[in-house]
PDB file of N, CA and C in Angstrom:
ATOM      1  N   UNK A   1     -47.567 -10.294  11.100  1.00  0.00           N
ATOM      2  CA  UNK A   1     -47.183 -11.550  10.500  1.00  0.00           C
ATOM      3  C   UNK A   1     -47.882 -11.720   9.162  1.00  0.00           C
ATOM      4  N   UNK A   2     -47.256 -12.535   7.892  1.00  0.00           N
ATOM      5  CA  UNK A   2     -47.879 -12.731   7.224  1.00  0.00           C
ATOM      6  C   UNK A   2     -48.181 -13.926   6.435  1.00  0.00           C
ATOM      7  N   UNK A   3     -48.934 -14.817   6.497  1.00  0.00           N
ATOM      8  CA  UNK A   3     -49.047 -15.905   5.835  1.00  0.00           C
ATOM      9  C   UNK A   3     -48.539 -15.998   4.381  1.00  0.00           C
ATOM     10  N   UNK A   4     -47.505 -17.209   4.088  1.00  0.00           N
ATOM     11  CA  UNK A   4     -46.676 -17.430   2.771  1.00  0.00           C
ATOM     12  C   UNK A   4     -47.255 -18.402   2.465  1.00  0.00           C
ATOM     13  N   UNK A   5     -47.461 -18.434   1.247  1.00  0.00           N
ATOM     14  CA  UNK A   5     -47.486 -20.021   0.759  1.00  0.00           C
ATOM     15  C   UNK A   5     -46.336 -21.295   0.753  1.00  0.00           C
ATOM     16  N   UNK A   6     -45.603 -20.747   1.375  1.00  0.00           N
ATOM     17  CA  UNK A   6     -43.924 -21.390   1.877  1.00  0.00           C
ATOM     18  C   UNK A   6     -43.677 -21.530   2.919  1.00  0.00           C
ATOM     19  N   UNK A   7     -42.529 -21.767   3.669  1.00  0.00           N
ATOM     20  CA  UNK A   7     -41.485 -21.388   4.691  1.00  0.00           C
ATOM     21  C   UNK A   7     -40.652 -20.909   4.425  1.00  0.00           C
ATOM     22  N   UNK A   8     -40.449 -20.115   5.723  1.00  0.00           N
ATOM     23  CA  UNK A   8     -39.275 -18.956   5.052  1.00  0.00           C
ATOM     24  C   UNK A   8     -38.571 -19.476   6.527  1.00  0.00           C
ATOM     25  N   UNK A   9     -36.870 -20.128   5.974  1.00  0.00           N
ATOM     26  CA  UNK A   9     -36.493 -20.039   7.344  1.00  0.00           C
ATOM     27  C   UNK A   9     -35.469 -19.493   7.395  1.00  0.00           C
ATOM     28  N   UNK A  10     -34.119 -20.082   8.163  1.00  0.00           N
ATOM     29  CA  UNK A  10     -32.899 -18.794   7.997  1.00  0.00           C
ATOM     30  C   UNK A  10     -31.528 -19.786   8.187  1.00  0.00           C
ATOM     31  N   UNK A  11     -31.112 -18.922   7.123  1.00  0.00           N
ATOM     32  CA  UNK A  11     -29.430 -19.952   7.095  1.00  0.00           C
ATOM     33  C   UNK A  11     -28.657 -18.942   7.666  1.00  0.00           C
ATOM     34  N   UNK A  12     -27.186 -19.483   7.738  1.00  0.00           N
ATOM     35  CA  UNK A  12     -25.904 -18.335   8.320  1.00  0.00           C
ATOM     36  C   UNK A  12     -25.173 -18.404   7.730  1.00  0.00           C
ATOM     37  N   UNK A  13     -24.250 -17.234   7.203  1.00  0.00           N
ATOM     38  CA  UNK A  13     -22.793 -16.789   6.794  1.00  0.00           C
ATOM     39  C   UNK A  13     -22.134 -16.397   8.014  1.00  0.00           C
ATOM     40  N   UNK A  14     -20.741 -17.689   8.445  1.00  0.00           N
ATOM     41  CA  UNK A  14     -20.465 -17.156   9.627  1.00  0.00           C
ATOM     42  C   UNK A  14     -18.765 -17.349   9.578  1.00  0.00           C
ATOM     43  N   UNK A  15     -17.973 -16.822  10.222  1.00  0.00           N
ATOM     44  CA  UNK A  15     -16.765 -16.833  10.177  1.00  0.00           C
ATOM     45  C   UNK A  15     -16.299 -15.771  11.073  1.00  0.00           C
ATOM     46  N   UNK A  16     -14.333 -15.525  11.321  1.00  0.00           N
ATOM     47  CA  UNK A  16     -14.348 -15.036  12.136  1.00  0.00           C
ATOM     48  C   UNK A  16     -14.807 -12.884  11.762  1.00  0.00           C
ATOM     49  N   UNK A  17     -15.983 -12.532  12.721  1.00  0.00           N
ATOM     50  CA  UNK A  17     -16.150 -11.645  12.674  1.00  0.00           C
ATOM     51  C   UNK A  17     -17.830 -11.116  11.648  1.00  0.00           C
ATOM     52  N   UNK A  18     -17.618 -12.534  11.548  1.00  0.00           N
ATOM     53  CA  UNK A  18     -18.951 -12.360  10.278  1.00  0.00           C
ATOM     54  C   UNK A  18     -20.112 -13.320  10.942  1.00  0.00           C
ATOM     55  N   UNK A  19     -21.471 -12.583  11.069  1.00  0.00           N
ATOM     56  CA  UNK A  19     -22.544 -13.781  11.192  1.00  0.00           C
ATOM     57  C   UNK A  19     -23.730 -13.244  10.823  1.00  0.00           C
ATOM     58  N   UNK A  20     -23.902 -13.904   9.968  1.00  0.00           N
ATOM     59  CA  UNK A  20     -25.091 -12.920   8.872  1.00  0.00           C
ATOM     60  C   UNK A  20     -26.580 -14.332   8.539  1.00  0.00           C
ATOM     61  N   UNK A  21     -27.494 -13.704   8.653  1.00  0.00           N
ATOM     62  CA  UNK A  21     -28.519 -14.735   8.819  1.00  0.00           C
ATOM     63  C   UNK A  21     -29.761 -14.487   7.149  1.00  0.00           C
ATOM     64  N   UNK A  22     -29.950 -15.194   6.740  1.00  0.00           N
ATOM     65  CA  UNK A  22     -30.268 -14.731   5.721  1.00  0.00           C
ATOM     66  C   UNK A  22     -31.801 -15.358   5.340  1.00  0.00           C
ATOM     67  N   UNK A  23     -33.125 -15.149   4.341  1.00  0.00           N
ATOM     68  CA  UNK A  23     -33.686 -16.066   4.769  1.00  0.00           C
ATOM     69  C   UNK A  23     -33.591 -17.362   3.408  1.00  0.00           C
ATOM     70  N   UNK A  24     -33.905 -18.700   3.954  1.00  0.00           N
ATOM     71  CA  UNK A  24     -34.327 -19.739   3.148  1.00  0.00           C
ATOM     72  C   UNK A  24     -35.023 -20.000   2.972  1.00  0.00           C
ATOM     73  N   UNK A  25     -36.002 -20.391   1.271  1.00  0.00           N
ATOM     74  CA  UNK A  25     -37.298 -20.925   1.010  1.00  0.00           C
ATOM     75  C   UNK A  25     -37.704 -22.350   1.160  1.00  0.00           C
ATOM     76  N   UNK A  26     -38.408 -22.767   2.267  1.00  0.00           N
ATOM     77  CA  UNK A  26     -38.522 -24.312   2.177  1.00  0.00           C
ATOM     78  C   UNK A  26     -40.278 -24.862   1.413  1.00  0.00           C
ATOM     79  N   UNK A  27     -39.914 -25.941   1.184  1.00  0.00           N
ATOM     80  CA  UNK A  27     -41.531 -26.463   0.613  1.00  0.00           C
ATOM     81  C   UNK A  27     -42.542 -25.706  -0.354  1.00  0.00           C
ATOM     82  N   UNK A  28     -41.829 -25.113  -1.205  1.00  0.00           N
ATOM     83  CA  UNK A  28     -42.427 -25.142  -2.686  1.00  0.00           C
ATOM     84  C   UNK A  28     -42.661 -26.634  -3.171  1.00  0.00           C
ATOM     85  N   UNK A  29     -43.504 -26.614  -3.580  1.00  0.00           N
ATOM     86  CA  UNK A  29     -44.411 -27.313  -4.735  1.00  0.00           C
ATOM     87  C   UNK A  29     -43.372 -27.813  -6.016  1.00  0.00           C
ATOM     88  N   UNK A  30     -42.644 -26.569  -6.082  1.00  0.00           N
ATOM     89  CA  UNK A  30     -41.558 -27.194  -7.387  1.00  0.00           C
ATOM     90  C   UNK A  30     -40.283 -26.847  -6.607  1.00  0.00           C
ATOM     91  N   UNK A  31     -39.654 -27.806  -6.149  1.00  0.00           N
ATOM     92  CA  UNK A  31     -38.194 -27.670  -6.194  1.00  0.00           C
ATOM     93  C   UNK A  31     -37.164 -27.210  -6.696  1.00  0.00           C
ATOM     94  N   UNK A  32     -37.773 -27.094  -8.410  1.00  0.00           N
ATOM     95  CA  UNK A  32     -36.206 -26.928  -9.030  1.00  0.00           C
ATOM     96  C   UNK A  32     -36.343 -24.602  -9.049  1.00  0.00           C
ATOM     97  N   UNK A  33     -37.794 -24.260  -8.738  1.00  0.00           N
ATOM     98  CA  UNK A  33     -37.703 -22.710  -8.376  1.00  0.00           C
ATOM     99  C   UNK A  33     -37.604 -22.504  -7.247  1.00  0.00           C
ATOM    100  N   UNK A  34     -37.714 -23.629  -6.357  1.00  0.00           N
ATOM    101  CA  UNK A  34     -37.168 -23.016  -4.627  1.00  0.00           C
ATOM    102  C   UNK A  34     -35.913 -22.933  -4.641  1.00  0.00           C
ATOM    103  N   UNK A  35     -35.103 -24.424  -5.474  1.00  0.00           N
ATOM    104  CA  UNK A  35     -33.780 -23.987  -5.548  1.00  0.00           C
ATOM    105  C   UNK A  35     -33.203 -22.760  -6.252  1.00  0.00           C
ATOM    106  N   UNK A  36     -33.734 -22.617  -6.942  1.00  0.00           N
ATOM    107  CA  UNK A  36     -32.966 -21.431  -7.741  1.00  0.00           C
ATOM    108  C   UNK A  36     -33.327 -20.329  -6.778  1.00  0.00           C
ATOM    109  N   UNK A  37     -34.372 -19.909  -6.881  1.00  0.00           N
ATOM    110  CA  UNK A  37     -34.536 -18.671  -5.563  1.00  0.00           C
ATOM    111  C   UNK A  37     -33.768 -18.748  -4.204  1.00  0.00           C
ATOM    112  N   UNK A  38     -33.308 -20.197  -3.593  1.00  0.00           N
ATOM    113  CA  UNK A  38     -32.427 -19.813  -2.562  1.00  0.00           C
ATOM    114  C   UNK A  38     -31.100 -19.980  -3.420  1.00  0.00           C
ATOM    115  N   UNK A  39     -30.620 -20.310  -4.264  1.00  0.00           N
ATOM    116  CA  UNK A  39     -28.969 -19.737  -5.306  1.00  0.00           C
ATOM    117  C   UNK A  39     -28.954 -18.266  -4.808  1.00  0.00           C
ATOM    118  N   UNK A  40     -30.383 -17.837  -5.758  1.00  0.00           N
ATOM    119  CA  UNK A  40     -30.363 -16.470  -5.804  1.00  0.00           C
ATOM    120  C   UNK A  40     -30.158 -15.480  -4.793  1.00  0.00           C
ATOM    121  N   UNK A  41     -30.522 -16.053  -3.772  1.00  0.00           N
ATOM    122  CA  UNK A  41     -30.163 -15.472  -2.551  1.00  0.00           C
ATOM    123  C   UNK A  41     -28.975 -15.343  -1.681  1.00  0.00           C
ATOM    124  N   UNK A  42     -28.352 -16.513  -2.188  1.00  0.00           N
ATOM    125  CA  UNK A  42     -26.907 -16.952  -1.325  1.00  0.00           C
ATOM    126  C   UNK A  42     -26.058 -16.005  -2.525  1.00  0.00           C
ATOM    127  N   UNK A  43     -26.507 -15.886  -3.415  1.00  0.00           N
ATOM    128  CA  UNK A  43     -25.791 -15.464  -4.473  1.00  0.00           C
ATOM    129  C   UNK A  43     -25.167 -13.827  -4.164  1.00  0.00           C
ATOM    130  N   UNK A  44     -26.322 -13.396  -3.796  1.00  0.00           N
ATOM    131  CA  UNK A  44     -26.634 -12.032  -3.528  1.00  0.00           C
ATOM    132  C   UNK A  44     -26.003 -11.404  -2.181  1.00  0.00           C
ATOM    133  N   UNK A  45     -25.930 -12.436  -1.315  1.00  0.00           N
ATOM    134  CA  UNK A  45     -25.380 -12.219   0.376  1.00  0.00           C
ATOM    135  C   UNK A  45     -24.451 -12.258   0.296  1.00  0.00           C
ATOM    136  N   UNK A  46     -23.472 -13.169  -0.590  1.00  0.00           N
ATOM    137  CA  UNK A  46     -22.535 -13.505  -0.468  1.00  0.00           C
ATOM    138  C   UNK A  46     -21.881 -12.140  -1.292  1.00  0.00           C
ATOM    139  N   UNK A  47     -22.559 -11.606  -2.396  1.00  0.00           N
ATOM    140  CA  UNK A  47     -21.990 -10.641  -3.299  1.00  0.00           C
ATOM    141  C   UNK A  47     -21.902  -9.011  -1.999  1.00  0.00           C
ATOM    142  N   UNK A  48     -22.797  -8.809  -0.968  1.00  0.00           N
ATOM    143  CA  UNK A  48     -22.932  -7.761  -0.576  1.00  0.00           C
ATOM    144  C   UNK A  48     -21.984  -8.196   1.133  1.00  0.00           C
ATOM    145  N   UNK A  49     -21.523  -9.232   1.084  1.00  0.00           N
ATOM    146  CA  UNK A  49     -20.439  -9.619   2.310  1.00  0.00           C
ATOM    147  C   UNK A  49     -19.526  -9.114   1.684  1.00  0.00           C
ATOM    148  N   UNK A  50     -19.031  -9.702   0.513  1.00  0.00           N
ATOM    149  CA  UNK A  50     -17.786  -8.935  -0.662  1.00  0.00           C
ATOM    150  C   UNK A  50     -18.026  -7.989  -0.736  1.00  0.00           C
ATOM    151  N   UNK A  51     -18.491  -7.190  -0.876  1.00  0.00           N
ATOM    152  CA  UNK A  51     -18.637  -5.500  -1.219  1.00  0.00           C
ATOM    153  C   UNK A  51     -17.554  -5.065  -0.113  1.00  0.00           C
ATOM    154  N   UNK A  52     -18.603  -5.970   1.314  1.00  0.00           N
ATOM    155  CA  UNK A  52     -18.135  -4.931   2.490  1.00  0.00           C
ATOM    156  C   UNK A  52     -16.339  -5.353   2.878  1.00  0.00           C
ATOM    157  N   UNK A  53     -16.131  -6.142   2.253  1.00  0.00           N
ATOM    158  CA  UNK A  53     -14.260  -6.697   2.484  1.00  0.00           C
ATOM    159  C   UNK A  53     -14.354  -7.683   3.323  1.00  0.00           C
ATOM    160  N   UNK A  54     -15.655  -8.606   3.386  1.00  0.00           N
ATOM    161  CA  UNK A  54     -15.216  -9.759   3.991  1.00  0.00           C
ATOM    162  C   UNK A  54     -15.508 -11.356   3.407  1.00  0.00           C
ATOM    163  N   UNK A  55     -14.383 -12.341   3.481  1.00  0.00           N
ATOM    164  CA  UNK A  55     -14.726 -13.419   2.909  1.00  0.00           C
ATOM    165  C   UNK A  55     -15.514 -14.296   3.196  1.00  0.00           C
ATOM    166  N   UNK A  56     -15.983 -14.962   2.963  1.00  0.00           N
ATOM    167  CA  UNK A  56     -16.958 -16.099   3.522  1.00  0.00           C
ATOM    168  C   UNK A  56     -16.657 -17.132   3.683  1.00  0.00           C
ATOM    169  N   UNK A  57     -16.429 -17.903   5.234  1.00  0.00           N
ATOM    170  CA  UNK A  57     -15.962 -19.313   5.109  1.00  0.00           C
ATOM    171  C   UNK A  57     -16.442 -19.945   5.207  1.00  0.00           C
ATOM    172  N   UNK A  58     -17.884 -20.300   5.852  1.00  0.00           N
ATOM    173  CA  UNK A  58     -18.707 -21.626   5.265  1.00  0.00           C
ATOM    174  C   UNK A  58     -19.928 -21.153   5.897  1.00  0.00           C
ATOM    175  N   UNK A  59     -21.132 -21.673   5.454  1.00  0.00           N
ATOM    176  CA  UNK A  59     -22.415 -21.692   5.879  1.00  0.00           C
ATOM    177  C   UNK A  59     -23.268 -22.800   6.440  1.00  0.00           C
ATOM    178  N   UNK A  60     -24.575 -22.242   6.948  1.00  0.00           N
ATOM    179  CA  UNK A  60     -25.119 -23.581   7.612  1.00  0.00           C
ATOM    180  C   UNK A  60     -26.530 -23.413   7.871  1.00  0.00           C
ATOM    181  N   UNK A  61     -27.032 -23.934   7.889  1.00  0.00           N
ATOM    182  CA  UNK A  61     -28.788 -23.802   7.657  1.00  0.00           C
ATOM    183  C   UNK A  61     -29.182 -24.101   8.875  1.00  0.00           C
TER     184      UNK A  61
END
C-alpha cells in the first residue's frame, strides 16, 4: 500500500458489454488541478475504449 497525499477512488465506464473502472482523484488542496487530472483521465479511457471499437454510454462514480 501506499500513502497519497489524496484519494484515489474509482469511477465506471459501463454499457452493454463494457465495464471498465478507472481511478478518481478526490481532495486536492486545489480543485481546479484535481479537476483537470480527472478530465485527463476520463479523457484517456475513454480514448483507449475507442481504440478497442467500443462506445461509451454513460458513467458513474
Amino acid at each position: 500500500m501506499f500513502n497519497l497525499p489524496v484519494t484515489v477512488q474509482s469511477g465506471r465506464f459501463t454499457g452493454p458489454g463494457l465495464n471498465v473502472a478507472y481511478p478518481v482523484i478526490a481532495d486536492m488542496p486545489d480543485r481546479a488541478v484535481q479537476n483537470r487530472i480527472n478530465r485527463m483521465i476520463v479523457t484517456e479511457v475513454n480514448l483507449l475504449i475507442r481504440r478497442q471499437g467500443s462506445p461509451i454510454i454513460r458513467t458513474r462514480k
